[in-house]
Protein backbone atom coordinates (compact mmCIF):
# COMPACT_ATOMS: atom_id res chain seq x y z
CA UNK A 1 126.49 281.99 219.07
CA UNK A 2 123.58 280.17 217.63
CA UNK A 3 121.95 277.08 219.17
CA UNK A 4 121.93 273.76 216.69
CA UNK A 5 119.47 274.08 214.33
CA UNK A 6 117.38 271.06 213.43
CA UNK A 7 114.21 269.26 212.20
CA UNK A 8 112.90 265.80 211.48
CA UNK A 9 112.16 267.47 208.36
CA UNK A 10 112.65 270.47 206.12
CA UNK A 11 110.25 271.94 203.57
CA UNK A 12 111.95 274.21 201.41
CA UNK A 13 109.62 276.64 198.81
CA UNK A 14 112.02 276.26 196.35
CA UNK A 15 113.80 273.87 193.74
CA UNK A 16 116.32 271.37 194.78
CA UNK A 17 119.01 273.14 193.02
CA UNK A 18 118.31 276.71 194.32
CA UNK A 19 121.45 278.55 194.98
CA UNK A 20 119.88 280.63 198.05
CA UNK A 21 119.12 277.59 199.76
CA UNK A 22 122.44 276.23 199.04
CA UNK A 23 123.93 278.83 200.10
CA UNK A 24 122.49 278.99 203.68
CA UNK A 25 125.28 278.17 205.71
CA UNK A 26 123.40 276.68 208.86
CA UNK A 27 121.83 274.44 206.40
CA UNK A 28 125.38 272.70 205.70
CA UNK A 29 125.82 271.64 209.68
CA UNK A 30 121.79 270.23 210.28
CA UNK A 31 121.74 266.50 210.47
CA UNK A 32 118.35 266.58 208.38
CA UNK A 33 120.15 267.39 205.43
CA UNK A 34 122.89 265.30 206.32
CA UNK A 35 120.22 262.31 206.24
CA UNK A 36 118.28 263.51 203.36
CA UNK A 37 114.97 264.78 205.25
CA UNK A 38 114.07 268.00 203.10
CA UNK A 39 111.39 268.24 200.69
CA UNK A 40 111.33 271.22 197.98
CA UNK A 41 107.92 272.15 197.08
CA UNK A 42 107.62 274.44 194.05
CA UNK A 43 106.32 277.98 195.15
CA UNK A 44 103.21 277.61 192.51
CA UNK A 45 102.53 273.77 193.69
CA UNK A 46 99.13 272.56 194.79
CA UNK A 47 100.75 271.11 198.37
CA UNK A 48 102.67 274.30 198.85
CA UNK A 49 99.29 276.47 198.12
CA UNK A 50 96.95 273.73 200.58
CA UNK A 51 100.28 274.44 203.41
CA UNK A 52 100.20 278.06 203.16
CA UNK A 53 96.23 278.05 203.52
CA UNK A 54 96.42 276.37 206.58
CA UNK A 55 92.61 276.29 206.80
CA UNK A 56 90.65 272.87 208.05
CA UNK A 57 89.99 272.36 204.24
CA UNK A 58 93.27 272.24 202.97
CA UNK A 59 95.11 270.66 205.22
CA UNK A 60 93.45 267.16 204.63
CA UNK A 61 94.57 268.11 200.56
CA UNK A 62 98.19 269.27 202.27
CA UNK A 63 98.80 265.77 203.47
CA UNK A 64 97.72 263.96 200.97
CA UNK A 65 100.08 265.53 198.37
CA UNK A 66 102.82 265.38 200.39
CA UNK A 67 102.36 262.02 202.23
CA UNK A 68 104.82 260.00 199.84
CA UNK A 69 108.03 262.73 200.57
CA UNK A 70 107.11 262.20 203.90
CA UNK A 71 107.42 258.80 204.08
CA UNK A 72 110.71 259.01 201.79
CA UNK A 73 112.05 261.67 203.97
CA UNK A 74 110.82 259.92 207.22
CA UNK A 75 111.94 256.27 206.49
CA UNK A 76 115.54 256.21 208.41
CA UNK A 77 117.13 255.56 205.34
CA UNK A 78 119.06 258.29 204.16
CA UNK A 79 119.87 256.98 200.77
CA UNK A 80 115.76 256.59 200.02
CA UNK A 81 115.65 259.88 197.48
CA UNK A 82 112.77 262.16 198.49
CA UNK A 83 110.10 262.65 195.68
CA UNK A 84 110.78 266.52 194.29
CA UNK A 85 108.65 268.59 192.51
């Protein structure tokens, strides 16, 4: 058996409406989704490319770009609709 899976929030490198993620059947029981804390990033976005440099540049460029989703995602409010790209 797996253990509960959970964050405070998800990034997904994908769109919204992608039928892998959907399809991920863990992802149907984690209370993140449940309370709307995932953010999509588009595989060819600037935050995803600054993310996946991970160097002391980018990071600063990471957070920046994705600083509104994360407040959206982060607010406690899971009606607040989280900014997609």
């Amino acid at each position: 058996m797996l253990p509960d899976l959970d964050a405070d929030v998800i990034f997904w490198w994908a769109p919204a409406d992608s039928p892998e993620i959907a399809a991920i059947v863990a992802r149907q029981s984690m209370r993140a989704v449940a309370e709307g804390r995932e953010i999509f990033l588009a595989q060819t976005s600037k935050a995803n490319g600054a993310l996946a440099n991970g160097s002391l540049l980018s990071q600063p460029i990471a957070i920046r770009l994705i600083a509104d989703r994360l407040d959206a995602a982060l607010d406690g409010d899971p009606t607040t609709p989280v900014p997609q790209e």
